[in-house]
C-alpha atoms as a PDB file:
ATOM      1  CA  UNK A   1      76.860 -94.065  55.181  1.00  0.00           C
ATOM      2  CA  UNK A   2      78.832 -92.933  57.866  1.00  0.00           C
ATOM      3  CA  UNK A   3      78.415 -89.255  58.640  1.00  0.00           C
ATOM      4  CA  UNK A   4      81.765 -86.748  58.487  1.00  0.00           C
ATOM      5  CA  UNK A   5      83.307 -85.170  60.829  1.00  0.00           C
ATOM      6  CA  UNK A   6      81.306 -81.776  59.387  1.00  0.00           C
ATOM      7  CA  UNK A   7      78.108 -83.875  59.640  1.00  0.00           C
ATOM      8  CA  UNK A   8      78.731 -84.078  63.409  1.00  0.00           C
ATOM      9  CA  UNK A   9      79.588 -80.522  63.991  1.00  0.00           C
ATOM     10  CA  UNK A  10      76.498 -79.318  62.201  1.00  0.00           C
ATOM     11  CA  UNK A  11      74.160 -81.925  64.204  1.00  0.00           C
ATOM     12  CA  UNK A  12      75.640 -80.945  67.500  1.00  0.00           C
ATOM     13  CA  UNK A  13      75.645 -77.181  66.813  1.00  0.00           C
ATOM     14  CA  UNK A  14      71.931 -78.014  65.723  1.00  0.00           C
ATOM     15  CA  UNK A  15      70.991 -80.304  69.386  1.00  0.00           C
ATOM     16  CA  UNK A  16      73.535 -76.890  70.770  1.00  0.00           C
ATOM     17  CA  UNK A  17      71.300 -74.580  69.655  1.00  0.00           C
ATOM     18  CA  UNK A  18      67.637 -75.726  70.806  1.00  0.00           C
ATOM     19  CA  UNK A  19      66.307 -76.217  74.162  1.00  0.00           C
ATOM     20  CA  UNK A  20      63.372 -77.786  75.612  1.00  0.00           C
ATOM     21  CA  UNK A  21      62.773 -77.684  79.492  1.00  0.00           C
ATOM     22  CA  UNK A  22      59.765 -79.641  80.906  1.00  0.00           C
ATOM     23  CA  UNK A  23      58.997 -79.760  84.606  1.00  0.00           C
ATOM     24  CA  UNK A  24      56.133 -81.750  85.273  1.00  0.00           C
ATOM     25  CA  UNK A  25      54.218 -82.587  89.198  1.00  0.00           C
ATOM     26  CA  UNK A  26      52.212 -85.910  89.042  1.00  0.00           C
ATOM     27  CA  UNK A  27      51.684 -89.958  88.308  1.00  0.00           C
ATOM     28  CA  UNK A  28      54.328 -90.243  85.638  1.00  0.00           C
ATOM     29  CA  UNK A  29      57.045 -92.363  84.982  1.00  0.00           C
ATOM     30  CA  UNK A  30      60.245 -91.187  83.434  1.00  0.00           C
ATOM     31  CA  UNK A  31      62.342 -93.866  81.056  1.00  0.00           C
ATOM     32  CA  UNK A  32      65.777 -93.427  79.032  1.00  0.00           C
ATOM     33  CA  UNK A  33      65.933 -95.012  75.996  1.00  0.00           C
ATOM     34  CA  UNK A  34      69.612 -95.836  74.149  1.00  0.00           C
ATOM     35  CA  UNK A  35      69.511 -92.401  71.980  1.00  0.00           C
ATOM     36  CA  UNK A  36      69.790 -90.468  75.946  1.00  0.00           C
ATOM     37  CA  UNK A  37      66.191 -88.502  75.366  1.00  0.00           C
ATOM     38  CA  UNK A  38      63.811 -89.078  78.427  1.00  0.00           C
ATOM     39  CA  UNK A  39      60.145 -90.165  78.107  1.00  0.00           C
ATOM     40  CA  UNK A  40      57.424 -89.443  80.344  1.00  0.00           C
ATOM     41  CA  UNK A  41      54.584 -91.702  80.666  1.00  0.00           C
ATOM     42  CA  UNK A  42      51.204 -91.630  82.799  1.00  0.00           C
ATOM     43  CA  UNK A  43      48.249 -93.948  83.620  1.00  0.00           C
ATOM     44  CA  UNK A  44      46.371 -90.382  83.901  1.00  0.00           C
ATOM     45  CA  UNK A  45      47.013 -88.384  81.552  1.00  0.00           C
ATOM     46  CA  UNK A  46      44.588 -85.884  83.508  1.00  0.00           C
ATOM     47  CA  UNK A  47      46.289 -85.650  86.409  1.00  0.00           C
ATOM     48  CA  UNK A  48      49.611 -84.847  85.245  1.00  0.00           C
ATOM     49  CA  UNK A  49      50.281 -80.810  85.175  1.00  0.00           C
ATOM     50  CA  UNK A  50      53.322 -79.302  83.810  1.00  0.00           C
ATOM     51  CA  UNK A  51      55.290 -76.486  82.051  1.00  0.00           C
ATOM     52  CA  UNK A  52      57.310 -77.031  79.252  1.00  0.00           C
ATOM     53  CA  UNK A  53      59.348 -74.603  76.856  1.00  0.00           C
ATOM     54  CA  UNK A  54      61.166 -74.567  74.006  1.00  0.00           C
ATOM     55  CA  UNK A  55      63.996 -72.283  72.906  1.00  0.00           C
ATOM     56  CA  UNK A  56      65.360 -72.070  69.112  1.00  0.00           C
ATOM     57  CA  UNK A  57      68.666 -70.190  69.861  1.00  0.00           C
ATOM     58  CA  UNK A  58      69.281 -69.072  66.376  1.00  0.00           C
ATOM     59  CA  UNK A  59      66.012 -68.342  65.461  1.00  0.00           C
ATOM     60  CA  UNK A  60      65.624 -66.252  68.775  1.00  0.00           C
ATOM     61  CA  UNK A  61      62.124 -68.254  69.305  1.00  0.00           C
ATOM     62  CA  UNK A  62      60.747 -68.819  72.764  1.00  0.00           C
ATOM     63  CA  UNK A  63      57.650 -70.970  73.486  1.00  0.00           C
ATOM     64  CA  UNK A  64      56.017 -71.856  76.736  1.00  0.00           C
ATOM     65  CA  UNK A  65      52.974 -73.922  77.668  1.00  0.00           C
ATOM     66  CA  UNK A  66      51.491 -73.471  81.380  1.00  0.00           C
ATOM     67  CA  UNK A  67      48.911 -75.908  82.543  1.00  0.00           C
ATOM     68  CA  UNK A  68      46.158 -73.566  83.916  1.00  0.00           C
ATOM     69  CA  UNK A  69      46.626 -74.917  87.247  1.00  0.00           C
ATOM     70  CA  UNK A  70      49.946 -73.211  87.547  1.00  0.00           C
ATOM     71  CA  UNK A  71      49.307 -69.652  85.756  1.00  0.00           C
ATOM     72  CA  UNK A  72      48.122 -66.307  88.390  1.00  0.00           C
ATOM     73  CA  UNK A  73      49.770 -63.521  86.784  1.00  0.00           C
ATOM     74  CA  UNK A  74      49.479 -61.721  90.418  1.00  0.00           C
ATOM     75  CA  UNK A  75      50.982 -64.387  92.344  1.00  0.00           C
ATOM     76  CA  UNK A  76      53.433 -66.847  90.169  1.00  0.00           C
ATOM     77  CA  UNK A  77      53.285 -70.346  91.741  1.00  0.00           C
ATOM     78  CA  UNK A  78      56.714 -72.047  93.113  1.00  0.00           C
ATOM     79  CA  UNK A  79      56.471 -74.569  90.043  1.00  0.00           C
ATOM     80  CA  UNK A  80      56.846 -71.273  87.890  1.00  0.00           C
ATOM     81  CA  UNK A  81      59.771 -69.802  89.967  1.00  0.00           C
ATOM     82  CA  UNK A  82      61.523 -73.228  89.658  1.00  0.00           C
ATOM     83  CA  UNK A  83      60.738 -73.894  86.214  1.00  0.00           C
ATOM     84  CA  UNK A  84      62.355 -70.369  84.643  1.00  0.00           C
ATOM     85  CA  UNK A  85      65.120 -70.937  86.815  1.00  0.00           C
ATOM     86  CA  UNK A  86      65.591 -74.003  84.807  1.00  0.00           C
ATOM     87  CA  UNK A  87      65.251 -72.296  81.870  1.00  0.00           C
ATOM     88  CA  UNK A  88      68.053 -69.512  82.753  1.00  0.00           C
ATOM     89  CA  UNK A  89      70.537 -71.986  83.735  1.00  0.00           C
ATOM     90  CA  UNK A  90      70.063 -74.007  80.932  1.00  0.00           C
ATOM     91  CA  UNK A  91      70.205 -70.885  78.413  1.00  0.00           C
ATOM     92  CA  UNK A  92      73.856 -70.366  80.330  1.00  0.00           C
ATOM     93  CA  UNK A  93      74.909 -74.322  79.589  1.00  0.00           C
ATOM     94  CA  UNK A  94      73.501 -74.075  75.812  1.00  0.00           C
ATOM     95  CA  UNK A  95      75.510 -70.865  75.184  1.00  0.00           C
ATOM     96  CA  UNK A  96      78.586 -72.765  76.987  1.00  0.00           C
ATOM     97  CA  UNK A  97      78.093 -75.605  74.420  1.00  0.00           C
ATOM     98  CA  UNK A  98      77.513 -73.152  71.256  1.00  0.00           C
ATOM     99  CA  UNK A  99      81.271 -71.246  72.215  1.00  0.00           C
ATOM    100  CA  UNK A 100      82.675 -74.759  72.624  1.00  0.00           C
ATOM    101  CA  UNK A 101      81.552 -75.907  69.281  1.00  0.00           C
ATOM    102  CA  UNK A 102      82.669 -72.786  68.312  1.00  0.00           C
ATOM    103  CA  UNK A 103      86.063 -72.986  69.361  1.00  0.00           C
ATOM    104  CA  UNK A 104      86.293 -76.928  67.583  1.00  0.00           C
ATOM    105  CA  UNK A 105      85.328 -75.784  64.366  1.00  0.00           C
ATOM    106  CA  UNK A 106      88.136 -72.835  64.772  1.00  0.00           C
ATOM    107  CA  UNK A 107      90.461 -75.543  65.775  1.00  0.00           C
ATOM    108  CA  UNK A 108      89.055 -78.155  63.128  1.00  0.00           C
ATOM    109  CA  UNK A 109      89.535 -75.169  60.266  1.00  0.00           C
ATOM    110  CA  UNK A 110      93.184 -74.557  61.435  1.00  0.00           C
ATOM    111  CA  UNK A 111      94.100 -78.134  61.535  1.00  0.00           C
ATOM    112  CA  UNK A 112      92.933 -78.705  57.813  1.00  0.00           C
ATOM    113  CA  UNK A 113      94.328 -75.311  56.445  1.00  0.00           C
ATOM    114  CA  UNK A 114      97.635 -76.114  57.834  1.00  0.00           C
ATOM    115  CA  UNK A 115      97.634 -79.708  56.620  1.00  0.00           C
ATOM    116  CA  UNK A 116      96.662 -78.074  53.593  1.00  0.00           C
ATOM    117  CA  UNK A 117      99.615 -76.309  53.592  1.00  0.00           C
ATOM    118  CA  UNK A 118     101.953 -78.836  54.269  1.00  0.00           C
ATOM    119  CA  UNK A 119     101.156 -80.777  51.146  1.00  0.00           C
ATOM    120  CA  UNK A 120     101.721 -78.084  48.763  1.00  0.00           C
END
């Protein structure tokens, strides 16, 4: 069954909302499948080295997984630098996307409501 227009807006204010940032140094090779989420594959598993985190915006939830190789708490490695400036500007572009959304539904509400009115 085809999903509503509501469907949508709850599904994109759901893929709005969380954020995953991965940056990885290595042997890998990155495909795109159809549904637009990347995949990275390696011949050696073991010498691939990365950081990935995950942000739940609504839930206010903030994971992050450091390969040992890259964690000195006295002297953060370039990797680290590069990957949480990844993570800022993406926070800016999800909170971008959350307003838009916002600002549809608004406009989605007032288009109904005054339709709505028109009939009666």
């Amino acid at each position: 069954m085809a999903d509503t227009i509501i469907d949508q807006l709850a599904k994109g204010l759901k893929a709005a909302t969380s954020l995953q940032i991965t940056t990885v140094v290595g042997d890998f090779m990155v495909t795109v499948p159809e549904n637009g989420a990347f995949k990275v594959t390696t011949q050696s598993p073991q010498d691939v080295k990365g950081i990935h985190t995950r942000i739940d915006l609504l839930q206010g939830d903030i994971g992050t997984i450091v390969d040992g190789s890259f964690y000195d708490p006295n002297q953060p490695s370039p990797l680290q630098a590069l990957h949480s400036e990844q993570v800022a500007n993406a926070q800016k572009i999800v909170q971008s996307n959350v307003e838009l959304l916002g600002e549809l539904a608004e406009w989605l509400g007032n288009s109904v409501n005054a339709a709505l009115t028109k009939e009666t």
